[in-house]
PDB file of N, CA and C in Angstrom:
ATOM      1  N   UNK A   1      85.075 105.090  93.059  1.00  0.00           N
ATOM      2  CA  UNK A   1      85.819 104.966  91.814  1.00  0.00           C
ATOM      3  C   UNK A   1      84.895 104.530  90.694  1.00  0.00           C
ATOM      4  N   UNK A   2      84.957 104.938  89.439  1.00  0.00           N
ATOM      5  CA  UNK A   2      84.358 104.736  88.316  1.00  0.00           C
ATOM      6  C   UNK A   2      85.402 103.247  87.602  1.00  0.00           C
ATOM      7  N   UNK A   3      86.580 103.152  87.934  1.00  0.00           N
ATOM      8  CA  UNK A   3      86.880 102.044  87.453  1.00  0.00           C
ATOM      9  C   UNK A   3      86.848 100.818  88.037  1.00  0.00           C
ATOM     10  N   UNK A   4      86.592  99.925  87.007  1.00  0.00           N
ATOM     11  CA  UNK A   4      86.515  98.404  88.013  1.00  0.00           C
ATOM     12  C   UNK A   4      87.432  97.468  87.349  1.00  0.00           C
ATOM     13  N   UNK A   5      87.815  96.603  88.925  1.00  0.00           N
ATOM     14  CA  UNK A   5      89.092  95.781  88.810  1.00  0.00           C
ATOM     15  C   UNK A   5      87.939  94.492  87.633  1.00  0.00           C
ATOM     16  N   UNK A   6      88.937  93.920  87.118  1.00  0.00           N
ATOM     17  CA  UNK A   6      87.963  92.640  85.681  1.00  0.00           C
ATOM     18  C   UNK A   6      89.224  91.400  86.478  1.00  0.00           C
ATOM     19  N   UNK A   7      90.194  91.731  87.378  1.00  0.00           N
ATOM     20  CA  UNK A   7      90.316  90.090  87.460  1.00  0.00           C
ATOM     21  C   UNK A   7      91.878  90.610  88.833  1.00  0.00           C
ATOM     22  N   UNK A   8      92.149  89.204  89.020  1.00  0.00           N
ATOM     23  CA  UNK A   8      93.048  89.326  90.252  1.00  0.00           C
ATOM     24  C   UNK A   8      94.373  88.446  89.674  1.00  0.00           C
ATOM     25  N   UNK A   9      95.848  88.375  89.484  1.00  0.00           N
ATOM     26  CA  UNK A   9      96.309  87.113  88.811  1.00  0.00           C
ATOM     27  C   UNK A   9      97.603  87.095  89.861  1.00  0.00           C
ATOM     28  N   UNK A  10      97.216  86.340  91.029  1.00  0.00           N
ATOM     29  CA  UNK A  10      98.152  86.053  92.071  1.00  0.00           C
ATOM     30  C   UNK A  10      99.597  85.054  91.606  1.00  0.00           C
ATOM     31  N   UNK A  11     100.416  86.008  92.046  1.00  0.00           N
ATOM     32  CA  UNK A  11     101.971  85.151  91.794  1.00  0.00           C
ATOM     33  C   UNK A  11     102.087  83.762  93.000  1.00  0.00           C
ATOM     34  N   UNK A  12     102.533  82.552  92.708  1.00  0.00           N
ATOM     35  CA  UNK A  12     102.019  81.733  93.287  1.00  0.00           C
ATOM     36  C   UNK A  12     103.672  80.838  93.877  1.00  0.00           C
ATOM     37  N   UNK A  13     104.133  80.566  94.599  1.00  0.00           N
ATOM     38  CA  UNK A  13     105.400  79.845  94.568  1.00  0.00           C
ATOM     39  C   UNK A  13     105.300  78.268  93.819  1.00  0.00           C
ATOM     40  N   UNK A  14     106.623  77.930  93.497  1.00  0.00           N
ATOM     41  CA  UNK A  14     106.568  76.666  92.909  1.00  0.00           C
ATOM     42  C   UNK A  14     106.788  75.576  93.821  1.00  0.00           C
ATOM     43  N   UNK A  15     107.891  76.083  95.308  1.00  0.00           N
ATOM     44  CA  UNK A  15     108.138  75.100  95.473  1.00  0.00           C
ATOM     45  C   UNK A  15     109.884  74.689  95.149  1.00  0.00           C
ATOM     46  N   UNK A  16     110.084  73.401  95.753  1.00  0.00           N
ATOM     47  CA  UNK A  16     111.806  73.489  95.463  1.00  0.00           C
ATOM     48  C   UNK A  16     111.386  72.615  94.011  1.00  0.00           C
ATOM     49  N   UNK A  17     110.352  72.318  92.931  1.00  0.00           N
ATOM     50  CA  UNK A  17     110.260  71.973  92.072  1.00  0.00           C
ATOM     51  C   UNK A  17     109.798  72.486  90.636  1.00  0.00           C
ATOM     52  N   UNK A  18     110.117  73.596  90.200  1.00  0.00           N
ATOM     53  CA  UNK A  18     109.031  73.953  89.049  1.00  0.00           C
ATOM     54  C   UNK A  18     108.115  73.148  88.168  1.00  0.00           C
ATOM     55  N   UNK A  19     109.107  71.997  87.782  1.00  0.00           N
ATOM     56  CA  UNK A  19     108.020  70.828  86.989  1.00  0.00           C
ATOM     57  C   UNK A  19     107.545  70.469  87.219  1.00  0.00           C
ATOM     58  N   UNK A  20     107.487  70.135  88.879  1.00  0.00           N
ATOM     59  CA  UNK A  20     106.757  69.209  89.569  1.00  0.00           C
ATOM     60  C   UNK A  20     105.345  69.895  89.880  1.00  0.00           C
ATOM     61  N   UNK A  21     105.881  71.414  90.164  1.00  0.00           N
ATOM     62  CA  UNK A  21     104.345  72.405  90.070  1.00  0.00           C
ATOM     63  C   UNK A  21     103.877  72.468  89.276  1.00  0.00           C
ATOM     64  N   UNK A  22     104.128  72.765  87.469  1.00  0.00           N
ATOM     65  CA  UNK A  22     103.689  72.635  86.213  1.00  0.00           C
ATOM     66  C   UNK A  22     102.866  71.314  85.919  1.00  0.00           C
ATOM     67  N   UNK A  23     103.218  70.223  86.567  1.00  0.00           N
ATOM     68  CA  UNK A  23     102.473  68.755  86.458  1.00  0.00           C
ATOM     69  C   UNK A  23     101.541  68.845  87.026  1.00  0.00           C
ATOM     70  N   UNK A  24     101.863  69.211  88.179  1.00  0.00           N
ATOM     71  CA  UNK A  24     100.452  68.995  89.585  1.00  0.00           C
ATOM     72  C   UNK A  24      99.202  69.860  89.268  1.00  0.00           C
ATOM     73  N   UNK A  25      99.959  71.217  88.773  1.00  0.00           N
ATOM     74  CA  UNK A  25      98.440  72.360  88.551  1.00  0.00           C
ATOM     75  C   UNK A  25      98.139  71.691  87.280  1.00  0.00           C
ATOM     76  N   UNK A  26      98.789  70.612  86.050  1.00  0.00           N
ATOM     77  CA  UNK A  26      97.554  70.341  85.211  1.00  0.00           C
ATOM     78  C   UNK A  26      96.879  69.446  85.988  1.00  0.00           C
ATOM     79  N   UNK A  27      97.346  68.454  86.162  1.00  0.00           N
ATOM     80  CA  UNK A  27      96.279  67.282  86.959  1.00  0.00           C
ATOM     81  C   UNK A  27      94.994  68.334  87.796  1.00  0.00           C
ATOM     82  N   UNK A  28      95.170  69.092  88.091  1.00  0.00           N
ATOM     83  CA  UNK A  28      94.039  69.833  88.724  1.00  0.00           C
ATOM     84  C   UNK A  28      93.423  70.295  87.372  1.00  0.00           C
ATOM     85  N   UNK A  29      93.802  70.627  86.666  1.00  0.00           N
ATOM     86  CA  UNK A  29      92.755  71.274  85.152  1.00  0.00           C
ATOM     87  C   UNK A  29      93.459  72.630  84.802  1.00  0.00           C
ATOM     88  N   UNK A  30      94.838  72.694  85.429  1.00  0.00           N
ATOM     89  CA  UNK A  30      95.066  73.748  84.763  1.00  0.00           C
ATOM     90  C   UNK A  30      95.807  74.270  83.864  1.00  0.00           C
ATOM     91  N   UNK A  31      95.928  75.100  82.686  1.00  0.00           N
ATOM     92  CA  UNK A  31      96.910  74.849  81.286  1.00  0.00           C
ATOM     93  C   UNK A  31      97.712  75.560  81.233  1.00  0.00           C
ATOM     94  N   UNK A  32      98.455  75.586  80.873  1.00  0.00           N
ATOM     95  CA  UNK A  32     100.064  76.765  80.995  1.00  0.00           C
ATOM     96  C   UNK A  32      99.659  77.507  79.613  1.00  0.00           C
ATOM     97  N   UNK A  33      99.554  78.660  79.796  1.00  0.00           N
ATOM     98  CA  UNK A  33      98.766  79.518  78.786  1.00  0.00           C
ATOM     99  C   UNK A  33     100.308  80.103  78.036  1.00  0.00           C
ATOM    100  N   UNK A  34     101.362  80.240  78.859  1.00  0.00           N
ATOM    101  CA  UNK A  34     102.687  80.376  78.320  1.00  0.00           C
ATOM    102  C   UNK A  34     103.448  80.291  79.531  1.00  0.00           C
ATOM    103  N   UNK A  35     104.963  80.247  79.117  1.00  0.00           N
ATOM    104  CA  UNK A  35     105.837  80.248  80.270  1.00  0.00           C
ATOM    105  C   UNK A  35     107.187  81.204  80.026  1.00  0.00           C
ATOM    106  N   UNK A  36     107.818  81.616  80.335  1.00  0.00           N
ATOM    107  CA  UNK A  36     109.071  82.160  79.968  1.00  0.00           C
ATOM    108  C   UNK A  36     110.006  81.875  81.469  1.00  0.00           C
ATOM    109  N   UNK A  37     111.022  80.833  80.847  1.00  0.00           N
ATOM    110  CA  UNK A  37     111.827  80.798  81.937  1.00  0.00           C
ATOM    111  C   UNK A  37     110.894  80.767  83.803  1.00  0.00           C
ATOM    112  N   UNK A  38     111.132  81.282  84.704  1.00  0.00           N
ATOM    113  CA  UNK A  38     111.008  80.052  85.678  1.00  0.00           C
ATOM    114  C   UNK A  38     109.535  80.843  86.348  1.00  0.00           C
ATOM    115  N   UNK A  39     108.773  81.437  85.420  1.00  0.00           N
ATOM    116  CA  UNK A  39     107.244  81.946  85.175  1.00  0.00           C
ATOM    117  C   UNK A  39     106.395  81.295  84.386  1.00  0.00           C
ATOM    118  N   UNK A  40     105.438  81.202  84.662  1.00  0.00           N
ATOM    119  CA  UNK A  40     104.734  80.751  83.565  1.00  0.00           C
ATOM    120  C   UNK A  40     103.120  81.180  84.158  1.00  0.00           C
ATOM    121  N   UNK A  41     102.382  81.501  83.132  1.00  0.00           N
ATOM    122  CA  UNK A  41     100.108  81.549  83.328  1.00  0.00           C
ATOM    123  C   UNK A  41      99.723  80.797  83.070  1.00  0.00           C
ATOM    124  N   UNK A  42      99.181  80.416  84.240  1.00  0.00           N
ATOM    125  CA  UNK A  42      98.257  78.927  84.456  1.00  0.00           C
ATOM    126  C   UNK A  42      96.598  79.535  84.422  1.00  0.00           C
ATOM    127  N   UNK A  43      95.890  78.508  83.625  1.00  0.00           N
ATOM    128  CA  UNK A  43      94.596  79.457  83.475  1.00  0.00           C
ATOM    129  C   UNK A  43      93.814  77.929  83.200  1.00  0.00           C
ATOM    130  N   UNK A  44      92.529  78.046  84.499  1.00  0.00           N
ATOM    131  CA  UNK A  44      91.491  76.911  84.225  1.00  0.00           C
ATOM    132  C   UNK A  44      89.999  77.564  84.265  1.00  0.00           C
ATOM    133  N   UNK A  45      89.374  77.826  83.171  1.00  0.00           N
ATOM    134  CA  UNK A  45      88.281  78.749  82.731  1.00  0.00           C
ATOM    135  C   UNK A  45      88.531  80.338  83.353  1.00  0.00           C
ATOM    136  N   UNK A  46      88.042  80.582  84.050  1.00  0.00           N
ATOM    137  CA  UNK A  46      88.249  81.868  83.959  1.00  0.00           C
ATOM    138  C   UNK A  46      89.440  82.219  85.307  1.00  0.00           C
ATOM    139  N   UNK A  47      89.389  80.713  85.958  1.00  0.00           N
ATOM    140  CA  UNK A  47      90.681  81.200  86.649  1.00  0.00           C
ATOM    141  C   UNK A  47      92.247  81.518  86.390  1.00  0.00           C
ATOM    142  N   UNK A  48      92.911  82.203  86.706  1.00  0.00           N
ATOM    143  CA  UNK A  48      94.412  82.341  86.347  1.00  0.00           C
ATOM    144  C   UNK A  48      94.934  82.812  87.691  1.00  0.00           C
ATOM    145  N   UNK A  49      96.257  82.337  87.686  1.00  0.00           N
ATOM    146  CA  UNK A  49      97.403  82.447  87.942  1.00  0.00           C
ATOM    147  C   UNK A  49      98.793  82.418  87.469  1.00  0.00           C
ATOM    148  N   UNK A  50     100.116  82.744  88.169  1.00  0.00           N
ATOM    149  CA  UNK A  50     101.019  82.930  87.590  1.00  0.00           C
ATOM    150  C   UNK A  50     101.921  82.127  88.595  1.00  0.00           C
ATOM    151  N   UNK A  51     102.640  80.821  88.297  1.00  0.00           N
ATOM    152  CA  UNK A  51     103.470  80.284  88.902  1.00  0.00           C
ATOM    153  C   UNK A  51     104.762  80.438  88.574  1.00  0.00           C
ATOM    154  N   UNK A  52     105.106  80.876  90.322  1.00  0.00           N
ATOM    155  CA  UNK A  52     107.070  81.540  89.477  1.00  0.00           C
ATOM    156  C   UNK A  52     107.613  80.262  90.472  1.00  0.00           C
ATOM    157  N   UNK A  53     108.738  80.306  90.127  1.00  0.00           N
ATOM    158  CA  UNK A  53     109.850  79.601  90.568  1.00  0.00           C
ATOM    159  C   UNK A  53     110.598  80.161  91.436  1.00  0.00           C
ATOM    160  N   UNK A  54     110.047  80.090  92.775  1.00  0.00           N
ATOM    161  CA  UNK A  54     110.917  79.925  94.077  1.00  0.00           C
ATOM    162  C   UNK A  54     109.958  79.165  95.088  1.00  0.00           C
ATOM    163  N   UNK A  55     111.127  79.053  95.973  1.00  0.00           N
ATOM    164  CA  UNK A  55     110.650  77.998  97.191  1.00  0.00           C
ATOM    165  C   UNK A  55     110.955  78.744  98.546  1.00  0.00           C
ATOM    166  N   UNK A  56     110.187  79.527  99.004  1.00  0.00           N
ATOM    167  CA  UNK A  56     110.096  80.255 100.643  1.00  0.00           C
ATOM    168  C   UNK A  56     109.373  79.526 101.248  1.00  0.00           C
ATOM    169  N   UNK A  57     109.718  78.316 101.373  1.00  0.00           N
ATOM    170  CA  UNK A  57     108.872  77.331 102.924  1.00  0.00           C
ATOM    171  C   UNK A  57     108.211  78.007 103.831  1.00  0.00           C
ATOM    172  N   UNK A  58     108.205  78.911 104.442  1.00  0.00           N
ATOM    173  CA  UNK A  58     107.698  80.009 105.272  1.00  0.00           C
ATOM    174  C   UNK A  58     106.613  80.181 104.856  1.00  0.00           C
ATOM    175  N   UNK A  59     106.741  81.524 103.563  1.00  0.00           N
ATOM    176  CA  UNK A  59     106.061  81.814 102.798  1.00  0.00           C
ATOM    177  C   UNK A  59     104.608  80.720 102.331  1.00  0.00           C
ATOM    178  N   UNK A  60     105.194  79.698 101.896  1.00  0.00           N
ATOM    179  CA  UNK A  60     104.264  79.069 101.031  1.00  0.00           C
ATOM    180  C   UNK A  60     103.168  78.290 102.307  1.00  0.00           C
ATOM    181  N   UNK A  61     103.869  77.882 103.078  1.00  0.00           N
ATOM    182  CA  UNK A  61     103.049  77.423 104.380  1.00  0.00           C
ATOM    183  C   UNK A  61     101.644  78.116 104.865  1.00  0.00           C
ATOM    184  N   UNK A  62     102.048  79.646 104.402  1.00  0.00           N
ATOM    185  CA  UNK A  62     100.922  80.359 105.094  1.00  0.00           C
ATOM    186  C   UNK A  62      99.864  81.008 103.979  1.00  0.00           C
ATOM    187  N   UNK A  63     100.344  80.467 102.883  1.00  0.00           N
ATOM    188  CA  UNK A  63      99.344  81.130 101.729  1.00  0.00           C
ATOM    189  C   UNK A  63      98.168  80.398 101.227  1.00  0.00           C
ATOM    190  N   UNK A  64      97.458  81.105 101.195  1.00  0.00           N
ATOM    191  CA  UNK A  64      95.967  80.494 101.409  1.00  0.00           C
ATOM    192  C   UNK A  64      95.396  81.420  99.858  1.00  0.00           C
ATOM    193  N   UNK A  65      94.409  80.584  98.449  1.00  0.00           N
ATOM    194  CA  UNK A  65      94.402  81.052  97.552  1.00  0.00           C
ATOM    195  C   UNK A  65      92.579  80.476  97.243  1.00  0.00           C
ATOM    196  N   UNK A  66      91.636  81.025  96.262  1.00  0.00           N
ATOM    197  CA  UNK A  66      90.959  80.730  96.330  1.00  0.00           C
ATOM    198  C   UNK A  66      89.908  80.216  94.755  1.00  0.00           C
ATOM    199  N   UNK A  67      89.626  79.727  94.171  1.00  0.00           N
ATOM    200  CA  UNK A  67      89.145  79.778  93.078  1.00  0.00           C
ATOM    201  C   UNK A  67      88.255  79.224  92.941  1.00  0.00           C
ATOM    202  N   UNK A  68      87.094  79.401  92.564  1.00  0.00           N
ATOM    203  CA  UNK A  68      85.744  78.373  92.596  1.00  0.00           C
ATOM    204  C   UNK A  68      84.999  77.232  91.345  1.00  0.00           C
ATOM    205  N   UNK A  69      84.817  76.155  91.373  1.00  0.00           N
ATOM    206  CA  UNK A  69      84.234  75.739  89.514  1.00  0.00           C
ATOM    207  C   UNK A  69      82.634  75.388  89.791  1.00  0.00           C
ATOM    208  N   UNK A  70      82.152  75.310  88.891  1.00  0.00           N
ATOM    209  CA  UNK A  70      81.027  74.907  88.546  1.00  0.00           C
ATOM    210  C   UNK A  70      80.083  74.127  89.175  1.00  0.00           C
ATOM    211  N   UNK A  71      81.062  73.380  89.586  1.00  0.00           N
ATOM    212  CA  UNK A  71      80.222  71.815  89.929  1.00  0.00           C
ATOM    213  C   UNK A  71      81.310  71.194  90.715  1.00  0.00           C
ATOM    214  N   UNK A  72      81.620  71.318  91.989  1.00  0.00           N
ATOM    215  CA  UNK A  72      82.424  70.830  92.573  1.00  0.00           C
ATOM    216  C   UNK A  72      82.652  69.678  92.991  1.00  0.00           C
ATOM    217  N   UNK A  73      81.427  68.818  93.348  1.00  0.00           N
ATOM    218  CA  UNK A  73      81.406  67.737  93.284  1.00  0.00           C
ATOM    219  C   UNK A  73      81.845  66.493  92.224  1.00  0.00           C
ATOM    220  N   UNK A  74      81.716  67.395  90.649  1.00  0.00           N
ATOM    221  CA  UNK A  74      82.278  66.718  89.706  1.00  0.00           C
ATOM    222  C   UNK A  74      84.308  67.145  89.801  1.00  0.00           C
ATOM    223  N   UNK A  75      84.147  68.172  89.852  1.00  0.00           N
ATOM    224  CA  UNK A  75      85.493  68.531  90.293  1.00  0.00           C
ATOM    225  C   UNK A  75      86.044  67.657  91.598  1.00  0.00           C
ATOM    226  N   UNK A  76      85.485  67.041  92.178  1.00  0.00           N
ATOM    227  CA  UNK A  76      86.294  66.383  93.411  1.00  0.00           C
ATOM    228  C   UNK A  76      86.466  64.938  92.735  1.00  0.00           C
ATOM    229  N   UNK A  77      85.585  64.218  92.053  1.00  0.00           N
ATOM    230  CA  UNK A  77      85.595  63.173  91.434  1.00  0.00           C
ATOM    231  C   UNK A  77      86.302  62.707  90.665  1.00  0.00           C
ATOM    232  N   UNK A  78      86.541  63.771  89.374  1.00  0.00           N
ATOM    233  CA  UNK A  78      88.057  63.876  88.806  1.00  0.00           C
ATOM    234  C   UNK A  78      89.665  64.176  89.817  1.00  0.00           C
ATOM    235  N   UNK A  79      89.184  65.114  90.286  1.00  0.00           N
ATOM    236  CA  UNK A  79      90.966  65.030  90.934  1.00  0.00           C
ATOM    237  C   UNK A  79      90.940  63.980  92.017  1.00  0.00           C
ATOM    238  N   UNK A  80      90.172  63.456  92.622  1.00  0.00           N
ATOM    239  CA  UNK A  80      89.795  62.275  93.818  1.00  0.00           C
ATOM    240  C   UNK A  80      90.726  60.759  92.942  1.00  0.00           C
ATOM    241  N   UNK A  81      90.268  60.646  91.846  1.00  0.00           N
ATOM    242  CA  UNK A  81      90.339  59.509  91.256  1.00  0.00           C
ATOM    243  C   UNK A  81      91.948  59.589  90.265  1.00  0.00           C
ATOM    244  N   UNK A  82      92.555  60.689  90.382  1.00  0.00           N
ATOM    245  CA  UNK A  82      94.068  60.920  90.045  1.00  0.00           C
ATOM    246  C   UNK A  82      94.758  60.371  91.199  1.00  0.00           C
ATOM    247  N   UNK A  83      94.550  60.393  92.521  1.00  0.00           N
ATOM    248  CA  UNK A  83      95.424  59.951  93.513  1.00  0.00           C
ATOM    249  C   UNK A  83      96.474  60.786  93.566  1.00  0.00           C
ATOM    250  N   UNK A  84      96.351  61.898  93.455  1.00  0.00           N
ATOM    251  CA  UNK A  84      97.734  63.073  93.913  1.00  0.00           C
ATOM    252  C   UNK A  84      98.388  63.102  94.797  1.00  0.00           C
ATOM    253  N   UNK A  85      98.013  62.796  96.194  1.00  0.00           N
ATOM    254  CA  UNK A  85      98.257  62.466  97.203  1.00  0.00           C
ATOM    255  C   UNK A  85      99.813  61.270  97.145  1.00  0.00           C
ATOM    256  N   UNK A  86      99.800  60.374  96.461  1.00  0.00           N
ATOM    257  CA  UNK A  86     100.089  59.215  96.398  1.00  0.00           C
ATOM    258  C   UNK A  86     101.603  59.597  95.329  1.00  0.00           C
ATOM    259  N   UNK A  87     101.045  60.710  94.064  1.00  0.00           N
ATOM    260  CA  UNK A  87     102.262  60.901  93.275  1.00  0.00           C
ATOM    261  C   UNK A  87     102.692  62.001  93.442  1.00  0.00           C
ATOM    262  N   UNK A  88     102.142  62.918  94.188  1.00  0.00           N
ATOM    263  CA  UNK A  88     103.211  64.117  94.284  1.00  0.00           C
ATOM    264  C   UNK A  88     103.110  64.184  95.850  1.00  0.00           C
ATOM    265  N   UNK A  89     104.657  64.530  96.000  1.00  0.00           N
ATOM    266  CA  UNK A  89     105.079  64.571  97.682  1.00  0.00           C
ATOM    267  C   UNK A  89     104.482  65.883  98.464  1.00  0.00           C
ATOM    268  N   UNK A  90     103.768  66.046  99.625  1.00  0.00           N
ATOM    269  CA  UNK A  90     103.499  66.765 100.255  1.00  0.00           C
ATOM    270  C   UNK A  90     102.215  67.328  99.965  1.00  0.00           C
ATOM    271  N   UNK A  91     101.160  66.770  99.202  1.00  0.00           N
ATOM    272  CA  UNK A  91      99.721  67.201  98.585  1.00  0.00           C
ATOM    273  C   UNK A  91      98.845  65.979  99.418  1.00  0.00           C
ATOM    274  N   UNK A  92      97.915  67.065  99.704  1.00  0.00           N
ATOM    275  CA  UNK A  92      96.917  66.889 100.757  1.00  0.00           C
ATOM    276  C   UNK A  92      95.900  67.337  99.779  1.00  0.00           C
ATOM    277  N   UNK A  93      94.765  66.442 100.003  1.00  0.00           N
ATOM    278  CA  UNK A  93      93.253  66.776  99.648  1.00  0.00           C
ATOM    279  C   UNK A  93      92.342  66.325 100.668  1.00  0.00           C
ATOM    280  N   UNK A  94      91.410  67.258 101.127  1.00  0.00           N
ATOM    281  CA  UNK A  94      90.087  67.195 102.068  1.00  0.00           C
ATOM    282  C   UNK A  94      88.415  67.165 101.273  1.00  0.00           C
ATOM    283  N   UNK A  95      88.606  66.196 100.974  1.00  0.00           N
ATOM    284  CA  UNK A  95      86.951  66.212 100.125  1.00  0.00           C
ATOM    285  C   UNK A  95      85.976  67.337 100.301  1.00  0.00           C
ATOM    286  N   UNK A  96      85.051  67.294  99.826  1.00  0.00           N
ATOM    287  CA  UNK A  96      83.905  68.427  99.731  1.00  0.00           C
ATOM    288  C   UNK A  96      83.098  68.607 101.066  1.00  0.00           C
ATOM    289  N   UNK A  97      83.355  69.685 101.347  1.00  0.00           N
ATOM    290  CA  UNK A  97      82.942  69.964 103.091  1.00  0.00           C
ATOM    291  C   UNK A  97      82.059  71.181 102.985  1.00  0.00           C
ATOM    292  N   UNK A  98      81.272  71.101 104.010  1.00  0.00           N
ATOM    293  CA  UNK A  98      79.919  72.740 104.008  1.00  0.00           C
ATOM    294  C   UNK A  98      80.496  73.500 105.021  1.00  0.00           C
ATOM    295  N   UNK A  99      80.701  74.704 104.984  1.00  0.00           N
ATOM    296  CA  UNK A  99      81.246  75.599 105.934  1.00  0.00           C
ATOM    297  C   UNK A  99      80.174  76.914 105.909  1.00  0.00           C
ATOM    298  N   UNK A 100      80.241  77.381 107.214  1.00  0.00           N
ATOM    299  CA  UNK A 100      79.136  78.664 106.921  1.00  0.00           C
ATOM    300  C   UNK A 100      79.558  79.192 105.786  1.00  0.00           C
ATOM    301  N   UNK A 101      80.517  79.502 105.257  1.00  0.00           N
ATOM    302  CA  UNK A 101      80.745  80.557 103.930  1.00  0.00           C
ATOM    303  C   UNK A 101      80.269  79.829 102.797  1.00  0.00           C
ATOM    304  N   UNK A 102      80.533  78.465 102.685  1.00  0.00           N
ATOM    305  CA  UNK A 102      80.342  77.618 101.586  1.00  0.00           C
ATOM    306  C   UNK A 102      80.503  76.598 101.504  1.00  0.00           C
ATOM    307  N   UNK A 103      80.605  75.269 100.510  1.00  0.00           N
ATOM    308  CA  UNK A 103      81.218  74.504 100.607  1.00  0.00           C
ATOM    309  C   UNK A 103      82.304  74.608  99.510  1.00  0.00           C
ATOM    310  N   UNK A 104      83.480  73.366 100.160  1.00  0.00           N
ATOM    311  CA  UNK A 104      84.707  73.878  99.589  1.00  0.00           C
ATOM    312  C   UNK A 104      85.421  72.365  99.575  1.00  0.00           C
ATOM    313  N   UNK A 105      86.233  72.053  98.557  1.00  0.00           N
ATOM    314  CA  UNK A 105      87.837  71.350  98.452  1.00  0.00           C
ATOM    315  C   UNK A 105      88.781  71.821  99.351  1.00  0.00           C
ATOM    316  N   UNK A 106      89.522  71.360 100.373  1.00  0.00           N
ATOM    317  CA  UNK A 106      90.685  71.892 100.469  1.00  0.00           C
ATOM    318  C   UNK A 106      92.117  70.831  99.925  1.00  0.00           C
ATOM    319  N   UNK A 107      92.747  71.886  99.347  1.00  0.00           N
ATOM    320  CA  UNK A 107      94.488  70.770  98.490  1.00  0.00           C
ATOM    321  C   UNK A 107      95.168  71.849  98.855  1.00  0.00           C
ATOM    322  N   UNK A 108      96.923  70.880  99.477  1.00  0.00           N
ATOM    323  CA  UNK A 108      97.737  71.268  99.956  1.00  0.00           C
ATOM    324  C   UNK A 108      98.304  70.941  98.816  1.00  0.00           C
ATOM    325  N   UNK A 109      99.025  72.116  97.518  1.00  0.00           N
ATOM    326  CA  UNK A 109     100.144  71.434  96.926  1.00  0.00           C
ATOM    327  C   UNK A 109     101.174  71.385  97.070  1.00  0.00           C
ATOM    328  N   UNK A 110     101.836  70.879  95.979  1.00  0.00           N
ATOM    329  CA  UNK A 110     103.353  70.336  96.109  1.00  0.00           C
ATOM    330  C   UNK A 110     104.449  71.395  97.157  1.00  0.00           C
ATOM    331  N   UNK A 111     104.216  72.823  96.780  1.00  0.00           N
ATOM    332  CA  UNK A 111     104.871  73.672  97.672  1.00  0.00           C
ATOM    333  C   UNK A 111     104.459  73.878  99.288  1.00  0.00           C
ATOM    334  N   UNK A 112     102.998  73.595  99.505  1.00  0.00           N
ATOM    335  CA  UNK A 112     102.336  73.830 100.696  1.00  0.00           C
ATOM    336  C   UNK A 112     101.377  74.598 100.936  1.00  0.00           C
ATOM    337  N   UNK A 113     101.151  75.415  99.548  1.00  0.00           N
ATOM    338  CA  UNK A 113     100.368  76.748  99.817  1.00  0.00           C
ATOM    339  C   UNK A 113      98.913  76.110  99.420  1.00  0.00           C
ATOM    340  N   UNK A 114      97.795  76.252 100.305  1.00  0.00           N
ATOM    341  CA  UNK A 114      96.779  75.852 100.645  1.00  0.00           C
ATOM    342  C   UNK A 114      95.407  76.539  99.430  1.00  0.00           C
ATOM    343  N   UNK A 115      95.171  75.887  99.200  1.00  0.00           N
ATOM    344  CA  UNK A 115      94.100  75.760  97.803  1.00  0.00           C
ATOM    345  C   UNK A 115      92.329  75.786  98.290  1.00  0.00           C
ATOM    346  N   UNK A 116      91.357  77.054  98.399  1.00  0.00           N
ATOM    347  CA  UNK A 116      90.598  76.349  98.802  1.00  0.00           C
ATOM    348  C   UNK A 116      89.573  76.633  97.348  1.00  0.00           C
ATOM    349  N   UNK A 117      88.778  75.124  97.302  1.00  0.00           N
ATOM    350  CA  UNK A 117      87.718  75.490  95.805  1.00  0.00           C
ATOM    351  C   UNK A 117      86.459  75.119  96.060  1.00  0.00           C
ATOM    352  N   UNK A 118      85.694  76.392  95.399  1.00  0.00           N
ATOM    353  CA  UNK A 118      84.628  76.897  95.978  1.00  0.00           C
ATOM    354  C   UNK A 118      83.619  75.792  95.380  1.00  0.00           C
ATOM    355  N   UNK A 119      82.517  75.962  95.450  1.00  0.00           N
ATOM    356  CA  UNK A 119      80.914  75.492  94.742  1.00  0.00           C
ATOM    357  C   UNK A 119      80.874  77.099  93.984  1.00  0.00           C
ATOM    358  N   UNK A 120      80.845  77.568  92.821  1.00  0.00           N
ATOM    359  CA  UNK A 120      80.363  79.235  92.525  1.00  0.00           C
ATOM    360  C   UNK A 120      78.624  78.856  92.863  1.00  0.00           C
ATOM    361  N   UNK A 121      78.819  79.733  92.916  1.00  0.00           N
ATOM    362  CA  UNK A 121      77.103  80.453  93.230  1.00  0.00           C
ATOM    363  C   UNK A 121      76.287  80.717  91.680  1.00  0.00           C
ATOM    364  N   UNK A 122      75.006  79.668  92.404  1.00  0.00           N
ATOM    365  CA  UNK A 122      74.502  79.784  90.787  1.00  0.00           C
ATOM    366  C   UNK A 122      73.902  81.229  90.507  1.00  0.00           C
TER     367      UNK A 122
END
């Protein structure tokens, strides 16, 4: 193919909370670029997504999403020192770990669907 894909913008569940997802993805760094009713684009530098409003427990259990920043280690330091864990129910964070593929964050948010964030490649 002569054409090329420029980006990916995964629909994401909320959860039995929409606000509570709208809160949690800023505390991670991310900004609601707009919303309309129970949608809204969440965008932290060049990442985006689109968080809708439903809650498939099933679903969200098994979804696994991926986005990478800069400097991850500074990225763990900031969301480390929010204590998310503590204010939103059911969020899990695994500090900065080396895996053959990379090293990575892993966060369980508020819905369940599993977050992993990269180191990008310089």
């Amino acid at each position: 193919m002569r054409s090329k894909g420029r980006g990916l913008y995964p629909f994401v569940p909320s959860g039995p909370s929409f606000a509570t997802a709208l809160a949690f993805f800023n505390e991670l760094g991310f900004e609601t670029a707009w919303q309309q009713q129970s949608l809204a684009g969440l965008r932290f530098g060049d990442a985006y997504f689109m968080l809708q409003e439903i809650d498939v427990p099933v679903w969200q259990k098994n979804q696994m999403l991926t986005f990478e920043v800069d400097d991850l280690d500074l990225y763990w330091s900031e969301i480390d020192a929010k204590g998310l864990p503590g204010r939103f129910a059911g969020v899990k964070l695994k500090p900065p770990t080396d895996f053959a593929w990379g090293r990575e964050v892993h966060i369980i948010d508020p819905a369940g669907v599993c977050w992993h964030v990269r180191q990008a490649k310089a």
